[in-house]
Protein backbone atom coordinates (compact mmCIF):
# COMPACT_ATOMS: atom_id res chain seq x y z
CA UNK A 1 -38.37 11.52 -54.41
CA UNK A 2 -38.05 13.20 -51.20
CA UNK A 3 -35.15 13.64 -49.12
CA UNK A 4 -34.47 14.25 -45.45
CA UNK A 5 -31.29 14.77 -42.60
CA UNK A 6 -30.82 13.37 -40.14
CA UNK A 7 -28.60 15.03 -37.61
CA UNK A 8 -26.93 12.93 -34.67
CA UNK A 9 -26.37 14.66 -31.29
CA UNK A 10 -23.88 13.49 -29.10
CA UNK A 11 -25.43 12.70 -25.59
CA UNK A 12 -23.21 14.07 -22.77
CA UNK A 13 -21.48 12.12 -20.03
CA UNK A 14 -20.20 13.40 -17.49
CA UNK A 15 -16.15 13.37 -16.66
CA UNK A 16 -14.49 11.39 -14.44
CA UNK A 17 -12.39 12.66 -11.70
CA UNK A 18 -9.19 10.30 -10.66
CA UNK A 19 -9.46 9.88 -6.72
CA UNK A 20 -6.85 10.69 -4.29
CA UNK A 21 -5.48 8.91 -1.49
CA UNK A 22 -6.57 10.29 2.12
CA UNK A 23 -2.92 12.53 2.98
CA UNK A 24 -1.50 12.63 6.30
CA UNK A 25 1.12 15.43 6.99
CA UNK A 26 2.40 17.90 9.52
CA UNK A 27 0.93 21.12 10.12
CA UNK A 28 2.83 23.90 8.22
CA UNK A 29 3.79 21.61 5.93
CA UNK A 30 2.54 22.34 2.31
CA UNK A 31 0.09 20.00 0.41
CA UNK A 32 -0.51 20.15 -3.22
CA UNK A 33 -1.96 17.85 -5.39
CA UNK A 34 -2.85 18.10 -9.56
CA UNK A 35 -6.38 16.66 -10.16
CA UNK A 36 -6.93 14.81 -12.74
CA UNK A 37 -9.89 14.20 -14.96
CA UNK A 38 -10.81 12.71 -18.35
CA UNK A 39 -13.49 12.69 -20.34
CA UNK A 40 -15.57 9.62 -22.10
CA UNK A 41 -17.15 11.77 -25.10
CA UNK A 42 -15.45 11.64 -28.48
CA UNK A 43 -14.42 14.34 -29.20
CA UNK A 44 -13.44 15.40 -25.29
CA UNK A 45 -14.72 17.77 -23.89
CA UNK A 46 -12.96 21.29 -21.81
CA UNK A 47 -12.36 20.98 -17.86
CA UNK A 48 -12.66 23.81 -15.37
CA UNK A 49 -11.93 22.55 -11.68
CA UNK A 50 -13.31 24.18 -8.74
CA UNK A 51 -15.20 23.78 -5.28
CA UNK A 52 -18.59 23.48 -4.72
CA UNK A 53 -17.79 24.18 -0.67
CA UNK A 54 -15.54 26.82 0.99
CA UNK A 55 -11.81 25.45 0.47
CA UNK A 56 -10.36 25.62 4.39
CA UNK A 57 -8.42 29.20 4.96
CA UNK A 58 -5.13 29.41 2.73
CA UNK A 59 -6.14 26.42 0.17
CA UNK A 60 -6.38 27.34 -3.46
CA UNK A 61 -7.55 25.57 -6.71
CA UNK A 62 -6.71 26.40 -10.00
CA UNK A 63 -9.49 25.97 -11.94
CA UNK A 64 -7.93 25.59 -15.45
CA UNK A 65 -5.24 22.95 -14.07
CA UNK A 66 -6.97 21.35 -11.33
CA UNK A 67 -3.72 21.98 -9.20
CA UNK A 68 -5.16 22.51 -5.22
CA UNK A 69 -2.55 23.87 -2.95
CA UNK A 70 -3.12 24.27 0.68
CA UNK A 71 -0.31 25.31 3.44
CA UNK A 72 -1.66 23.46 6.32
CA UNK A 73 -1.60 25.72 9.50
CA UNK A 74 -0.52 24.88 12.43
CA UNK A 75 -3.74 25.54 14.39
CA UNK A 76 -5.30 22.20 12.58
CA UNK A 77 -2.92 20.47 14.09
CA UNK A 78 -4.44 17.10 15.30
CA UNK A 79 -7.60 17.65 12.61
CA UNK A 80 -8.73 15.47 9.88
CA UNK A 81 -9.74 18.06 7.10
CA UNK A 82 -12.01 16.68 4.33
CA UNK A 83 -11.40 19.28 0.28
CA UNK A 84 -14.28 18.89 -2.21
CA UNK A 85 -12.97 19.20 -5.83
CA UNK A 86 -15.45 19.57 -8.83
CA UNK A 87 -14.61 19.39 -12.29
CA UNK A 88 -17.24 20.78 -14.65
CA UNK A 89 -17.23 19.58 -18.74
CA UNK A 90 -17.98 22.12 -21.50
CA UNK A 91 -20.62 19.85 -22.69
CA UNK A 92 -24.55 20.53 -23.30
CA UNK A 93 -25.79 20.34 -20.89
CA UNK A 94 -22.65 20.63 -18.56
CA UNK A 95 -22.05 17.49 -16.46
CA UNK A 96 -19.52 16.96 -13.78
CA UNK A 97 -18.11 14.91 -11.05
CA UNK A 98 -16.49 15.58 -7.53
CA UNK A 99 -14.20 13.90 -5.00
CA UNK A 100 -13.32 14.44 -1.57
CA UNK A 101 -9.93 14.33 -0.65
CA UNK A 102 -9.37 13.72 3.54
CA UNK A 103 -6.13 15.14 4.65
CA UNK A 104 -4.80 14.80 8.52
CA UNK A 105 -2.82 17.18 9.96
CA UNK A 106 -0.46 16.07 12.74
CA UNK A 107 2.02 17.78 14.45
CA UNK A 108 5.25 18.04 13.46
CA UNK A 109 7.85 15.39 14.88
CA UNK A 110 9.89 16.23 18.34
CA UNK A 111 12.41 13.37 19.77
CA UNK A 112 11.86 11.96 22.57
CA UNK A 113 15.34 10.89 24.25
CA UNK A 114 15.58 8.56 27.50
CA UNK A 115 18.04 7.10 29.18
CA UNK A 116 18.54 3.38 30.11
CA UNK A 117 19.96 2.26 33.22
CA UNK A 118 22.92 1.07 31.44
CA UNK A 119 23.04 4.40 30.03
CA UNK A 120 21.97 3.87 26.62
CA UNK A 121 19.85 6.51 25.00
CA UNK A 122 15.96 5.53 23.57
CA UNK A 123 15.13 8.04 20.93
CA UNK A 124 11.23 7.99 20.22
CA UNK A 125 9.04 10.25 18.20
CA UNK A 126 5.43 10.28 17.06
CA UNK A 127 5.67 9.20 13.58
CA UNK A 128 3.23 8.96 10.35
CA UNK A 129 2.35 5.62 8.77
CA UNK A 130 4.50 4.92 5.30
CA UNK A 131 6.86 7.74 5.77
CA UNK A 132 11.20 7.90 6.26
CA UNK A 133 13.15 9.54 9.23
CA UNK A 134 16.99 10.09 9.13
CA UNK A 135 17.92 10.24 13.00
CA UNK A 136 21.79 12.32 13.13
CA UNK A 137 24.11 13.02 15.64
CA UNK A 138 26.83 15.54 16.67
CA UNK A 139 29.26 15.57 19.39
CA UNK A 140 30.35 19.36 18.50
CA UNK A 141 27.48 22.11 17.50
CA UNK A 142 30.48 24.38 16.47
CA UNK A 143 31.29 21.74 13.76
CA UNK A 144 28.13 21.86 11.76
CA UNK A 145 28.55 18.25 10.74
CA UNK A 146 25.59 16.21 11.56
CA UNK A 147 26.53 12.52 11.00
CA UNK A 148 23.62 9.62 10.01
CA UNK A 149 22.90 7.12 12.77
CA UNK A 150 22.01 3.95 10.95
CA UNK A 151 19.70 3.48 8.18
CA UNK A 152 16.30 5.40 8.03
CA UNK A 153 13.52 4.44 9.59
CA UNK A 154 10.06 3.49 8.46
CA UNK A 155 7.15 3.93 10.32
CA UNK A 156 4.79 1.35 10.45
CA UNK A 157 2.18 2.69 13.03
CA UNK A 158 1.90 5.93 15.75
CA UNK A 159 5.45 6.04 16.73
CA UNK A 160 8.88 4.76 16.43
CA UNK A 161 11.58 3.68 18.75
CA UNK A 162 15.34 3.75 18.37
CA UNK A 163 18.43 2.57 20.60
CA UNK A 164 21.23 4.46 20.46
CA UNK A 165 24.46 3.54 22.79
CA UNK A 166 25.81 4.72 25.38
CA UNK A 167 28.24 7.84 24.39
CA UNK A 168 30.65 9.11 26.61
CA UNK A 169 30.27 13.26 26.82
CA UNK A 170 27.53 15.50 24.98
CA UNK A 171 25.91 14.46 22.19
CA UNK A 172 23.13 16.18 19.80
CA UNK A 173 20.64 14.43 17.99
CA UNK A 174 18.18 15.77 14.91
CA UNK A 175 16.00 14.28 12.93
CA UNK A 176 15.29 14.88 9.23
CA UNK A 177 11.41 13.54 7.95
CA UNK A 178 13.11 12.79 4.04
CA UNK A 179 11.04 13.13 1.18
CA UNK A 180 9.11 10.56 -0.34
């Protein structure tokens, strides 16, 4: 009787990266995003993250976490900005994957104010697509207290356009670009 092995390789595949959505933000803002990847060997196999081309000045990328962070100057202002991430498996051979991430850099918002014939006050400001403004007013600098005018708003497109009535005196107005 003879006897033989038989030994069973496993055949690498490469990882798959999770895509991100193109970003649109102001210049001097920070962006920051964790990539993510997985893996469709059993068992998984180890991640390292990196770029295969220059990361624009300031951006880094952690290769063990896949965390890019970039401080978007204000010199791109106006620029549309396109990060290749790679994330390499520990596999044999190694395989990997990559994804572009497009981020726009805009400037940051300034109010517009003009005022109506029947002395009402327009406020406009360029504005991104998806994200919340908080428009405030104060009668009294001195004060420090900045009061809401109406609910935030939403942009839907380049810009957005808000009436405020007419005010007897001085009035300041701010606006706050909230969170998401």
């Amino acid at each position: 009787m003879k006897s033989f092995s038989v030994v069973v390789r496993e055949v690498n595949r490469p990882p798959t990266l999770s895509p991100v959505a193109m970003q649109w933000l102001y210049g001097g803002t920070l962006f920051f995003v964790t990539n993510s990847a997985s893996d469709p060997d059993l068992p998984g196999n180890g991640f390292a993250f990196d770029s295969p081309a220059a990361l624009p000045s300031g951006a880094t990328l952690d290769p063990p976490s896949g965390l890019l962070t970039w401080w978007t100057p204000e010199v791109l202002v106006d620029t549309t900005n396109t990060l290749t991430v790679r994330v390499t498996d520990n596999g044999i051979p190694a395989k990997s994957a990559t994804n572009q991430i497009v981020v726009r850099v805009s400037p940051r918002p300034q109010l517009f104010p003009e005022l109506n014939a029947d002395k009402s006050i327009e406020l406009r400001w360029p504005a991104i697509p998806g994200r919340r403004y908080q428009v405030q007013f104060n009668d009294d600098l001195a004060s420090g207290v900045w009061t809401d005018f109406g609910a935030p708003a939403v942009s839907s497109g380049g810009e957005i356009r808000i009436a405020h009535p007419p005010v007897s005196g001085q009035r300041f107005f701010r606006l706050l670009v909230l969170e998401e």
